[in-house]
Structures are given as C-alpha cells and as structure tokens.
Protein backbone atom coordinates (compact mmCIF):
# COMPACT_ATOMS: atom_id res chain seq x y z
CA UNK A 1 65.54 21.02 2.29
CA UNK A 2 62.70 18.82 0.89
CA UNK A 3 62.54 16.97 4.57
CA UNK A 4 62.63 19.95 5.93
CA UNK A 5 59.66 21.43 3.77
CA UNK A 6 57.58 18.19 4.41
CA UNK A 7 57.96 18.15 8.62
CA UNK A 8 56.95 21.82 8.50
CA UNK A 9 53.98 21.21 6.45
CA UNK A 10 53.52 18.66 9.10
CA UNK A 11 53.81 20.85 12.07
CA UNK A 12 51.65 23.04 10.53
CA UNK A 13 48.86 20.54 10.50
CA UNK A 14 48.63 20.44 14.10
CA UNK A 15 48.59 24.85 14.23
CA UNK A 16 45.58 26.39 15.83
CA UNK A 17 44.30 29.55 14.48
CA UNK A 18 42.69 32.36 16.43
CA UNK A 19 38.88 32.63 16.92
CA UNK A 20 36.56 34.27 14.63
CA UNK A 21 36.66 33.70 11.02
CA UNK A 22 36.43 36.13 8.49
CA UNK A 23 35.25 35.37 5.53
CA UNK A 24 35.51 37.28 2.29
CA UNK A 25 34.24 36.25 -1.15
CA UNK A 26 34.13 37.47 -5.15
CA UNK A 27 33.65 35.93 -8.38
CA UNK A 28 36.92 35.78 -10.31
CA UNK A 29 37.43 36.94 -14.28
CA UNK A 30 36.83 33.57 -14.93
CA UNK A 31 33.55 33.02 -13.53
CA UNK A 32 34.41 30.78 -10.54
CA UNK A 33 33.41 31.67 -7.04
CA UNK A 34 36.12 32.19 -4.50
CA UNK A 35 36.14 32.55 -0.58
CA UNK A 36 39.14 33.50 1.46
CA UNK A 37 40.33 33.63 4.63
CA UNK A 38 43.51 35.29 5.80
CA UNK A 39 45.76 34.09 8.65
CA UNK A 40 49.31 35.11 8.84
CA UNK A 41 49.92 32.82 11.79
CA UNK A 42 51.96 30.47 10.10
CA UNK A 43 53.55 30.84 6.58
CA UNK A 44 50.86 28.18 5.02
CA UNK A 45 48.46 28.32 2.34
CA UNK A 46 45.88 25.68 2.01
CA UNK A 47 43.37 25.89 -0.73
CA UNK A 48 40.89 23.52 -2.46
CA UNK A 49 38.96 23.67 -5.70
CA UNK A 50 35.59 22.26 -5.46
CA UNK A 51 33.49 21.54 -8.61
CA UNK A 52 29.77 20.58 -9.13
CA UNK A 53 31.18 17.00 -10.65
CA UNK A 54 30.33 14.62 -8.03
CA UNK A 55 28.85 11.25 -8.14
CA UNK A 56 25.11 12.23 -9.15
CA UNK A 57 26.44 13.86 -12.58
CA UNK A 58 27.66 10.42 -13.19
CA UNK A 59 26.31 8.85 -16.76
CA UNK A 60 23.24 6.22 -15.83
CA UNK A 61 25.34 3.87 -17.09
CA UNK A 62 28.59 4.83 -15.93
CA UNK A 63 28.48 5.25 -12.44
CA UNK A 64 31.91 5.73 -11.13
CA UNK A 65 32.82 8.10 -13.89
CA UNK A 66 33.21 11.54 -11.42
CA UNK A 67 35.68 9.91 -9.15
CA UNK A 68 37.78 7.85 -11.85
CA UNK A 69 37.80 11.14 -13.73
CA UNK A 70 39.16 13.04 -10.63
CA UNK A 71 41.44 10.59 -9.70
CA UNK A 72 43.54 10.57 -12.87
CA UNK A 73 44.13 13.89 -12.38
CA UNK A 74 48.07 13.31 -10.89
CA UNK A 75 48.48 10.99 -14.16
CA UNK A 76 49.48 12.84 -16.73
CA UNK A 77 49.20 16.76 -17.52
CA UNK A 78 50.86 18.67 -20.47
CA UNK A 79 54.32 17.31 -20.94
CA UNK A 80 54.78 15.69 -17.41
CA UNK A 81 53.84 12.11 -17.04
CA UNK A 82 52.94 10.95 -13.06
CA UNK A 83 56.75 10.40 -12.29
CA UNK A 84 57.75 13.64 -13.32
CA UNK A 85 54.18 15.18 -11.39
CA UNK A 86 55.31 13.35 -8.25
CA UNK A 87 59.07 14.90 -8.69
CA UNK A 88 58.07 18.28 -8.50
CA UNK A 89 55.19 17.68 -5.82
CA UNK A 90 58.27 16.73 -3.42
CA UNK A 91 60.74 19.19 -4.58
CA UNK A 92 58.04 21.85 -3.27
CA UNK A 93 57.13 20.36 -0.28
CA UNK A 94 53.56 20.62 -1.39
CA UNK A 95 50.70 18.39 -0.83
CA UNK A 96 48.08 17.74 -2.74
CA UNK A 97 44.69 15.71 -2.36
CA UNK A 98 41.51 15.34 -3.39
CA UNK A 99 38.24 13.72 -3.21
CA UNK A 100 34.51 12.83 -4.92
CA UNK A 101 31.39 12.74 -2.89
CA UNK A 102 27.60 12.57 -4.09
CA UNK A 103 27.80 16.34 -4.77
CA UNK A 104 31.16 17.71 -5.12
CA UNK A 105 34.87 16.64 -6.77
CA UNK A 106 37.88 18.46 -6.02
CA UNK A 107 41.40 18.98 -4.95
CA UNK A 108 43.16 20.01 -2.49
CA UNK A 109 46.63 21.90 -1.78
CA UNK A 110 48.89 22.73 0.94
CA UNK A 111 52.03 24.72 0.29
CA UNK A 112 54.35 27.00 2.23
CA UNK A 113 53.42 30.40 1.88
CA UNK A 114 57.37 31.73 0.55
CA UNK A 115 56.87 32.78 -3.11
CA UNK A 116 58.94 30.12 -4.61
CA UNK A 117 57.56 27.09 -3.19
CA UNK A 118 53.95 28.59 -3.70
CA UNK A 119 54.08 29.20 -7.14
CA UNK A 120 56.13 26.36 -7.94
CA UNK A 121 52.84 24.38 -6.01
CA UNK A 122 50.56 26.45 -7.67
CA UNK A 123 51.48 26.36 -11.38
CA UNK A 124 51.54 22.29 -10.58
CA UNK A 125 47.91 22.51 -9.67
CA UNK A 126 46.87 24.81 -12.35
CA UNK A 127 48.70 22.17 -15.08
CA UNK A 128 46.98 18.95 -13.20
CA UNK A 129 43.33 20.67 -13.16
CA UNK A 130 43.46 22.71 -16.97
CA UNK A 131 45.84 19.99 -18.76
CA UNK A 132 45.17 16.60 -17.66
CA UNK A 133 46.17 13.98 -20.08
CA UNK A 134 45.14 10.81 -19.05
CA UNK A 135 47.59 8.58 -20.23
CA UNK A 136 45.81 5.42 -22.26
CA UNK A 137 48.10 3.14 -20.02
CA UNK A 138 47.69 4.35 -16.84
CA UNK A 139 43.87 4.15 -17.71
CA UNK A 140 43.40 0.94 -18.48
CA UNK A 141 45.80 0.15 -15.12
CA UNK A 142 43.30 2.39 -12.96
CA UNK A 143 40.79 0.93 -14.49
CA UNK A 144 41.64 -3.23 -13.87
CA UNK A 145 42.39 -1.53 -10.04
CA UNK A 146 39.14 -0.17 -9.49
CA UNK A 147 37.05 -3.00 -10.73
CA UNK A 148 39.42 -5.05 -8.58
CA UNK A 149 38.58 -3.26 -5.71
CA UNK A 150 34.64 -3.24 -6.40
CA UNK A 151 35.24 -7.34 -7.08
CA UNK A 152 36.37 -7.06 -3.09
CA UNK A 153 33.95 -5.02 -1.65
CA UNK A 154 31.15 -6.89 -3.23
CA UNK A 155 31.97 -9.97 -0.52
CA UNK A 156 32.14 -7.43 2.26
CA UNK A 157 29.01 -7.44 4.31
CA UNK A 158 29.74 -3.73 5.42
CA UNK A 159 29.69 -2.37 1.79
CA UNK A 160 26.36 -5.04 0.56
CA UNK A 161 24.46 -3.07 2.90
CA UNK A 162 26.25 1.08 2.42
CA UNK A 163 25.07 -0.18 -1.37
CA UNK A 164 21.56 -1.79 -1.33
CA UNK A 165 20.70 1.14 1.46
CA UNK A 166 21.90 3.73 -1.63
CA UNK A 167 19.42 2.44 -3.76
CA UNK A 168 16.47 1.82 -1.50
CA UNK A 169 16.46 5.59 -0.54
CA UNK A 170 16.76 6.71 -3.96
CA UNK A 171 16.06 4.09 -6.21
CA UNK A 172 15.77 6.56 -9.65
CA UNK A 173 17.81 9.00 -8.46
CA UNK A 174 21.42 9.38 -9.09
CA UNK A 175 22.78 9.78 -5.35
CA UNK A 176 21.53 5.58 -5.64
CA UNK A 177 24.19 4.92 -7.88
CA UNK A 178 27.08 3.15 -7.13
CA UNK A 179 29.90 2.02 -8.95
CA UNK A 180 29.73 -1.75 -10.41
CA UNK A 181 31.86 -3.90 -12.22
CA UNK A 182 29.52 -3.41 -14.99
CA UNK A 183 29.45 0.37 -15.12
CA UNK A 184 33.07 1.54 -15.01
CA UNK A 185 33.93 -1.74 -17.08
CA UNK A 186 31.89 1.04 -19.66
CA UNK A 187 33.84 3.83 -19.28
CA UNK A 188 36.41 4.92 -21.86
CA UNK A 189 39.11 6.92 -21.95
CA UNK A 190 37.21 9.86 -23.93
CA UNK A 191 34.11 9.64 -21.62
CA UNK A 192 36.92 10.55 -18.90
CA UNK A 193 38.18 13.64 -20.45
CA UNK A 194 34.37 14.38 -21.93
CA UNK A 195 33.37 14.46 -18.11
CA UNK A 196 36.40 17.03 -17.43
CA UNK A 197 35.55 19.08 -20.15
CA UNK A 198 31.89 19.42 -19.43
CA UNK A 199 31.72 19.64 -15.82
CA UNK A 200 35.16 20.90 -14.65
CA UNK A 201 35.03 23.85 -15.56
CA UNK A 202 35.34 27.64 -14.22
CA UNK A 203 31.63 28.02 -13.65
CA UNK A 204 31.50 25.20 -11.64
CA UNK A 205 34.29 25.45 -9.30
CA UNK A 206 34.48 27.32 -5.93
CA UNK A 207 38.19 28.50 -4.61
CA UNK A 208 38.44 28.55 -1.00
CA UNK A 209 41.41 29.83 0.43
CA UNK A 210 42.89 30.02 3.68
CA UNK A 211 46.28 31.39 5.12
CA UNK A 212 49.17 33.76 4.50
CA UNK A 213 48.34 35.58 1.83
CA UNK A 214 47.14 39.04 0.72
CA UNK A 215 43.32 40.03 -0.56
CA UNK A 216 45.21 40.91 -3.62
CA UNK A 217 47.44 37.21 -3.84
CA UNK A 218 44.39 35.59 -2.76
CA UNK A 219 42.59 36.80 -6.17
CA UNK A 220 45.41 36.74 -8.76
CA UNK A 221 45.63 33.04 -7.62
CA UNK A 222 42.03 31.99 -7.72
CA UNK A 223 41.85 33.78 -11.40
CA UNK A 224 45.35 31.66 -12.09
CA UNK A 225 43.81 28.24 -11.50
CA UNK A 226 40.56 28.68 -12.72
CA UNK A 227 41.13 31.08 -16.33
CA UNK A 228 42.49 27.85 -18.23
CA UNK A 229 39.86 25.41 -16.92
CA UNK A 230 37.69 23.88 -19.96
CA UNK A 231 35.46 26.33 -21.70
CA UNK A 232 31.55 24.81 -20.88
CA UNK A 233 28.29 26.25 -20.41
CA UNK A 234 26.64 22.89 -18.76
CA UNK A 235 23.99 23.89 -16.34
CA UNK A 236 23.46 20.37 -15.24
CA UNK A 237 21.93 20.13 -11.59
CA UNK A 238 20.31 17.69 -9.17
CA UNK A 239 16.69 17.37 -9.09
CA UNK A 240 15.24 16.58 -6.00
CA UNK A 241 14.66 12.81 -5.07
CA UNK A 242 11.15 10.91 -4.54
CA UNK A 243 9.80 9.61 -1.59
CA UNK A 244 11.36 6.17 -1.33
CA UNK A 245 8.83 3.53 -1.06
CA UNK A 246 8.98 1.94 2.53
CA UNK A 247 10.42 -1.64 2.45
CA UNK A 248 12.75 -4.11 3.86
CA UNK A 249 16.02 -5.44 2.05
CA UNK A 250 17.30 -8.44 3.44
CA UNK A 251 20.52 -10.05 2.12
CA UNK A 252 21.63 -13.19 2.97
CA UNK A 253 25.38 -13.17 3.79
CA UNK A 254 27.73 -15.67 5.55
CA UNK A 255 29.03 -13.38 8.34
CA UNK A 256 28.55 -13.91 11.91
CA UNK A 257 26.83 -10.64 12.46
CA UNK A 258 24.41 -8.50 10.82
CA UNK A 259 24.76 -5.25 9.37
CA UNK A 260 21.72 -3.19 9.80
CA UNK A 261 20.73 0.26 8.45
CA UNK A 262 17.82 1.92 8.28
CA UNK A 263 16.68 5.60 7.07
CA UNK A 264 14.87 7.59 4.40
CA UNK A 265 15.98 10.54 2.57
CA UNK A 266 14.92 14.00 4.76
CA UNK A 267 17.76 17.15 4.50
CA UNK A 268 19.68 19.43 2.06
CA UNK A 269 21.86 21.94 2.97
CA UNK A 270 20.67 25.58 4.01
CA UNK A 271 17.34 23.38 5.46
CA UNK A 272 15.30 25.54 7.77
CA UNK A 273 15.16 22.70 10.46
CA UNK A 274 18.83 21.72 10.35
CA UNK A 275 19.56 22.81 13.39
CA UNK A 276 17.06 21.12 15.48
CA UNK A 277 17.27 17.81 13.67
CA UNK A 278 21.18 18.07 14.93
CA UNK A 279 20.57 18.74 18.48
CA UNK A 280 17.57 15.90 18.18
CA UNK A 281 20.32 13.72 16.75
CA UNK A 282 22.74 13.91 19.45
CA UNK A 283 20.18 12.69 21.94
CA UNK A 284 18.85 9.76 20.05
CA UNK A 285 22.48 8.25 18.04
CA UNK A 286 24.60 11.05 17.59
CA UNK A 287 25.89 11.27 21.15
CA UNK A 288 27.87 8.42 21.84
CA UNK A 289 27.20 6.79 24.72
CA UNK A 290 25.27 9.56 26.29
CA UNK A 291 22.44 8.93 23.40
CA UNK A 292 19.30 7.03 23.22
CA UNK A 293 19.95 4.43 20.86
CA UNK A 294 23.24 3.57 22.43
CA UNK A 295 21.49 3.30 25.79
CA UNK A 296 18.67 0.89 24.71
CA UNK A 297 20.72 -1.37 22.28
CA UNK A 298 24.14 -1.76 24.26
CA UNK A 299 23.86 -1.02 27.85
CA UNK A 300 20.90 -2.39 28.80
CA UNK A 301 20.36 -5.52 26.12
CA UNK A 302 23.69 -6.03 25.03
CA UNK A 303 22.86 -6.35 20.98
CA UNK A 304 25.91 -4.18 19.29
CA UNK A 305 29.00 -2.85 20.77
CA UNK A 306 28.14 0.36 18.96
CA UNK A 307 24.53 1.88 17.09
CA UNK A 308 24.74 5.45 15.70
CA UNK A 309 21.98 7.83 13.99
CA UNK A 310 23.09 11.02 12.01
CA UNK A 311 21.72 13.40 8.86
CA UNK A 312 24.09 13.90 5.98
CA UNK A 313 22.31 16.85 4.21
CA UNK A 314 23.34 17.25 0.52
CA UNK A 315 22.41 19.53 -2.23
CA UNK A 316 19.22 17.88 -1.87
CA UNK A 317 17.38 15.96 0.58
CA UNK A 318 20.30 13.77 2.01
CA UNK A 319 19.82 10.89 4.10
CA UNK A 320 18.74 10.18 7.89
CA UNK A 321 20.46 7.24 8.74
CA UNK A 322 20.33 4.58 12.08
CA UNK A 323 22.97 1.97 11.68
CA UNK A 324 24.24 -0.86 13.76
CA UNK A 325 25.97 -4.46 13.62
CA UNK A 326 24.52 -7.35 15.49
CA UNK A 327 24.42 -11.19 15.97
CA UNK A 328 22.54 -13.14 13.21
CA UNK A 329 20.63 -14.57 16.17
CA UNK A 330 19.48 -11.38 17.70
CA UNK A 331 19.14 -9.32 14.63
CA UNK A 332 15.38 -8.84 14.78
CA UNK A 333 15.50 -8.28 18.19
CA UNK A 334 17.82 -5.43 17.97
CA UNK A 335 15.88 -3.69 14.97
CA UNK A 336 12.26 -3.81 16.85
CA UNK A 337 14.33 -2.18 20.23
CA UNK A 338 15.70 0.49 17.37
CA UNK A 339 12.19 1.17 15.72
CA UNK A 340 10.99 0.87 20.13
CA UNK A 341 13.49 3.76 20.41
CA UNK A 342 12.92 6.22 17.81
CA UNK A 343 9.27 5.95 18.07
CA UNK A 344 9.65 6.81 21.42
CA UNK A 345 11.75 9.70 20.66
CA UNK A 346 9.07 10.98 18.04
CA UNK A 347 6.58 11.28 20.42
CA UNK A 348 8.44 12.60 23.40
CA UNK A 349 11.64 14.45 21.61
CA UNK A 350 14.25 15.22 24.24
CA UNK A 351 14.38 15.85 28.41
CA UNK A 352 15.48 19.14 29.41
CA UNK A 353 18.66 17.65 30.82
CA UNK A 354 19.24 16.13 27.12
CA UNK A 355 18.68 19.00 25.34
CA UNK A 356 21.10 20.64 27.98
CA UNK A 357 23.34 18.26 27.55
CA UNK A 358 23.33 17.74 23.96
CA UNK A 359 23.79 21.82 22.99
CA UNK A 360 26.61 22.13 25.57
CA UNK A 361 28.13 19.17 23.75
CA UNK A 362 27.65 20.23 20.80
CA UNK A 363 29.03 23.48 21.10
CA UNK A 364 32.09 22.96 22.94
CA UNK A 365 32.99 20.07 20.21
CA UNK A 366 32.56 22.70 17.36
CA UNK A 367 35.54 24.53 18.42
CA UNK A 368 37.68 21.56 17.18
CA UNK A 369 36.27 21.94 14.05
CA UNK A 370 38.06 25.50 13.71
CA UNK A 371 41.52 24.57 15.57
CA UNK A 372 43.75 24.87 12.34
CA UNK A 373 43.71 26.46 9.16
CA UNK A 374 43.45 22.89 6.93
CA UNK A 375 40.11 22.32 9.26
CA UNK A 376 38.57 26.34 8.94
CA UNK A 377 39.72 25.24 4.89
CA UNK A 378 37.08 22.41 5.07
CA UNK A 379 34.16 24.74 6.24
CA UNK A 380 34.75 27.44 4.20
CA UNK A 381 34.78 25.00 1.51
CA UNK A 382 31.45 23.54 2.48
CA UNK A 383 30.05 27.29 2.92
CA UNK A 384 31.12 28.21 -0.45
CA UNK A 385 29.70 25.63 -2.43
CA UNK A 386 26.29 25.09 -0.52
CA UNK A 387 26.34 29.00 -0.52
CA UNK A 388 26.01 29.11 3.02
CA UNK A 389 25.55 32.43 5.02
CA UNK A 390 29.46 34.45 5.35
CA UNK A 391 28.50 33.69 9.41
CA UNK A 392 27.67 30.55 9.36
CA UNK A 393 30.93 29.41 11.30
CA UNK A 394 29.81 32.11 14.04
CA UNK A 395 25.93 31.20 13.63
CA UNK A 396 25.98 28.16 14.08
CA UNK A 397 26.81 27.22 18.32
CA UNK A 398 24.30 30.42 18.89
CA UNK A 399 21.40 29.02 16.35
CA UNK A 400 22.08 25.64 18.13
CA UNK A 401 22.00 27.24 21.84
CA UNK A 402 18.84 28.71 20.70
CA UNK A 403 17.15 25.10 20.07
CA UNK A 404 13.86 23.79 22.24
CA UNK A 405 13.06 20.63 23.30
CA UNK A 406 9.72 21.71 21.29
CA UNK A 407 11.54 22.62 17.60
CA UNK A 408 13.10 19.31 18.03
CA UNK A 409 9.91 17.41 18.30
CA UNK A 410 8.57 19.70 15.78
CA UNK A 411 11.41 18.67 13.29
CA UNK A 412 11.59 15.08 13.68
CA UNK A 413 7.70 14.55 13.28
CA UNK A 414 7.78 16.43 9.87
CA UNK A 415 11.25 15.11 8.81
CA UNK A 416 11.55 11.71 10.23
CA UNK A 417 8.45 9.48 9.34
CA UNK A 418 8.93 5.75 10.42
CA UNK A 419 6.44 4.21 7.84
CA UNK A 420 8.61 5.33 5.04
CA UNK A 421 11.58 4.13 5.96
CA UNK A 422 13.90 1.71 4.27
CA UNK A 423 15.46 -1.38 6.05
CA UNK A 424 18.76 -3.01 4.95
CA UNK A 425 19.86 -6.09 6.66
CA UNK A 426 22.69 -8.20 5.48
CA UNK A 427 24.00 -10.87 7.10
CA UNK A 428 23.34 -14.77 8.57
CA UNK A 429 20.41 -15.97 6.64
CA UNK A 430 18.97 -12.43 6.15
C-alpha cells in the first residue's frame, strides 16, 4: 500500500490540469492569508505554507539563521523524534518539502486527497510547523554539516563569484548576506527556535492550496495549520536597498576559466515595467540561443559555451543579472563584447521580428508553467505572498502580447544603467 501511495503521488506529478485558474482567497481565524484553487481532476492535494522568514530577516551576524531554522523543521516535533517523523511521512504516502530564499521560508506538502491519508499528512505538518523541537544533537550535527558544506563551496569558483556579486549589489543590505563559517558557527540552538517564534508565525504565513478539496475543507485546513503557529506581533520588513556603487571585483582563483557576472539591483515584484523588462530580456540573454548576448559571445567569437541575462524581482528591487564563464585568457575580451552588447541594446531595444519572436516565445512557454497542479501550486504561491492581482496567471501572456519595441527601450534606459553596475570576475589571475 505505501508503494502504491508513493507511485501515485508520482503519476500525479506528471497530471495536467485544465486551463484557466481560479483563484479564491480569505484570511483565516488565525490571521494568515490563504489562496485556493480547486481541481478535482485527480484525488491530490498540494499545499505550501509560505512565511515572511527568508534570508534578509537573518541576524547581521547570523546569516544563515532562516534556512538552518527551516531546515530543522523534520527534526524533532512534540513527542516524535526525525525517525519516528520519517515513519509516518511514508506510511501516508505524503511528501513534504521545503525551501528558504531572500524573501520567503516555507514548506511544502503533497498528499492524496482520501480523508485518511490527508489528515494523517496534515496533522504531521501542523506538529512539524507549531511544535518543532530541535533536538540539541541533531543541531550541533546540522550544524558541523552546514559549515562543512560552506568550507566546500568557498574553493568553488562558481559560488566565490554568486557571493562577492551578493554583496557588491547590496553591500548594507541584508539580501548581501550570505552564510559564512563565521556566522552560523554563531548561531545557537535558542536563536533557532527565537527565529521560529518571532517570525513563523500566523501573521506571516500565506496558505496556498491547490486540488481536490472543497471551499469549506480548503478553510478548516488552512485555520488547522496555522491556529497553533507561535503567538508574535513582529512587523519586521525589508527596506529598500541603495544604489550600489559601480565597481569591479576581481578574484584571483586557480580555475581554467572565468566566472563572470555582472548587474545592479533594478525590480520588485508588482513593478510597473515588469513586463517589458521580460520581453527586453528574452531578446538580449533570456532567449537561448535566439538572444543577443548568446549571438555575440558564442556564435560569432566563440568566448563561452553559454551567457545568460535575466531579472529576479523580489520584495524589493531584485537583481538584473548578465552571467557567463570564459577562458582566463579571453576574459576581458568577452566582458567588453558583453558591455558592446547591452549598450547596443540600450540604445536600439529590440527589432520587430525580436519582439515578435520573443512574445510568441514567451507565451507559448508559459503554458508549461500551468501543466499540473504542483506547478499552478508554485504561482499561486508566488501571487499570494507578493499579493499579486487574483488574474495574474490570465494577465500575464495578454500584458506581455501587449509589449512595444518602444516600452522596452523605455524600461531598460530607466532600469538598466551601465555606469552603475557591479562586475564580479573570479578566476585565472583575476
């Protein structure tokens, strides 16, 4: 029976749900914000549990804190310790995740829909996110494991540069931070379940739901995993970053290639030019080989086997980013044919056939982004927390359809400014 759960779960996965998404939203008894979906086309119910806990509400300090707080979570809770949690994860079938970006920490369930296995899934979560215990030895076992793993990446030329990139776009501003040996070496056991207590909490979180389930199931459940969360009032946002100041980081590293990035902090969620600055984006790194970059770089010089562009927007302004690997020998000749292209893009934007092709591209690929219930799960989740607009799933290939060549070259000249850019190059003799 377990297998049996598991490989439908499975199959499930790959289920495609029908066009259209409705969404529906409250606030539950508790306080937290919900946003459901029903589907009855297969008997599955995935849900996540997003809280404002990510990375940026991380101690000075500390840094690290959000994640190693979220990621004891399957460690201990009331009486079970993480054997007995793992037990009853497979007798259900159910399974659970969950994650820690700059913004947001969370989990995540999937669980047959049948009342047994659901609530036997469900009153797991509820223990793992209201009780956690955080066992003193498993602690101090995470702990020597994480610093361990920092200790690697810290030769790693890739993760140098993801790092020193961080904090040249937002050098005093918490989405800089990373986690060091140094900082989670600080961390405690009671600075762990401080964190859950202050920021994991009801009026934090945001319940998306999606699947077989009733209006009525849909909010007993969200007020079931969200009415024994810690009790906290902590308002605690993210202020807006600075201007970083326009420089370049070089890094001396003994790899064959360099790793290049380059970028400046430019859009939050909700942003007025968003959708512009994505169909921009396709034409000048986002598009594969079809874009710009990938044209200029590989193709016709030869410098990387692949160069990318893309905006991450955040809560607040999130970064623009160009990034690319290259041969220590060629390395400044790739970056002045990057800064070659974009300032050529700035000034011109997109052709017609570009901007054809880029919204045609675009569009068609956002239908894979709604072709099963886990996937619809993952944008409801980002609408709910960003507090996105209830059509913003059917919005979004018209309000990118409706894009010029014109609002694009608007966009990137007030967004994307090349003399404040940062430069991160690690690799060869820097």
């Amino acid at each position: 029976m377990k297998r049996f759960l598991i490989l439908l779960l499975a199959f499930a996965a790959a289920g495609f749900a029908h066009a259209g998404v409705n969404i529906q939203t409250w606030t539950a008894p508790s306080g937290a914000r919900v946003y459901f979906v029903e589907s009855h086309d297969l008997p599955i119910v995935d849900l996540s549990i997003d809280f404002a806990a990510g990375s940026a509400y991380d101690p000075a300090d500390k840094a690290g804190l959000a994640g190693f707080t979220r990621g004891l979570f399957d460690a201990g809770a009331g009486s079970l310790d993480e054997d007995a949690i793992a037990e009853k994860q497979v007798d259900t079938g159910a399974q659970l995740g969950g994650h820690t970006d700059l913004d947001r920490s969370g989990v995540s369930l999937r669980t047959l829909s049948s009342a047994k296995e659901r609530d036997a899934s469900l009153d797991l979560l509820r223990l793992l996110l209201a009780q956690p215990t955080f066992p003193q030895a498993v602690f101090e076992r995470e702990k020597g494991r994480t610093i361990a793993a920092i200790k690697e990446s810290e030769t790693q030329p890739a993760s140098i540069a993801a790092k020193k990139f961080s904090k040249g776009l937002y050098p005093s501003h918490p989405y800089g931070m990373t986690a060091t040996v140094e900082s989670v070496g600080r961390i405690t056991r009671e600075d762990v379940a401080s964190f859950h207590r202050s920021f994991f909490t009801a009026s934090r979180a945001v319940v998306s739901i999606v699947g077989d389930l009733s209006r009525a199931d849909a909010e007993r459940i969200a007020q079931q995993l969200t009415e024994a969360l810690p009790k906290s009032d902590n308002a605690a946002k993210i202020a807006a970053p600075e201007a970083p100041k326009a420089e370049v980081i070089r890094v001396s590293h003994p790899s064959q290639q360099s790793h290049i990035q380059i970028g400046l902090p430019v859009l939050k969620r909700g942003d007025a030019d968003f959708y512009p600055l994505v169909v921009g984006n396709y034409v000048l790194g986002g598009g594969g080989f079809v874009s710009r970059l990938m044209k200029e770089v590989r193709e016709k010089r030869g410098y990387a086997y692949s160069v990318y562009s893309y905006f991450q927007p955040q809560q607040v302004e999130g970064p623009f980013q160009i990034g690319l690997q290259t041969k220590n020998e060629q390395a400044d000749d790739a970056l002045k044919v990057v800064r070659e292209t974009l300032e050529t893009f700035l000034k011109q934007g997109p052709t017609e056939d570009e901007l054809k092709g880029a919204k045609q591209n675009i569009t068609d690929g956002f239908v894979l982004r709604l072709d099963s219930n886990r996937k619809i799960l993952d944008q409801v989740a980002v609408i709910g927390f960003y507090r996105l607009p209830l059509d913003y799933l059917d919005q979004y290939p018209k309000q990118i359809e409706k894009v010029t060549a014109q609002q694009v070259r608007d966009a990137f000249a007030r967004r994307v400014r090349p003399d404040g850019m940062v430069t991160v190059v690690v690799g060869g003799g820097a």
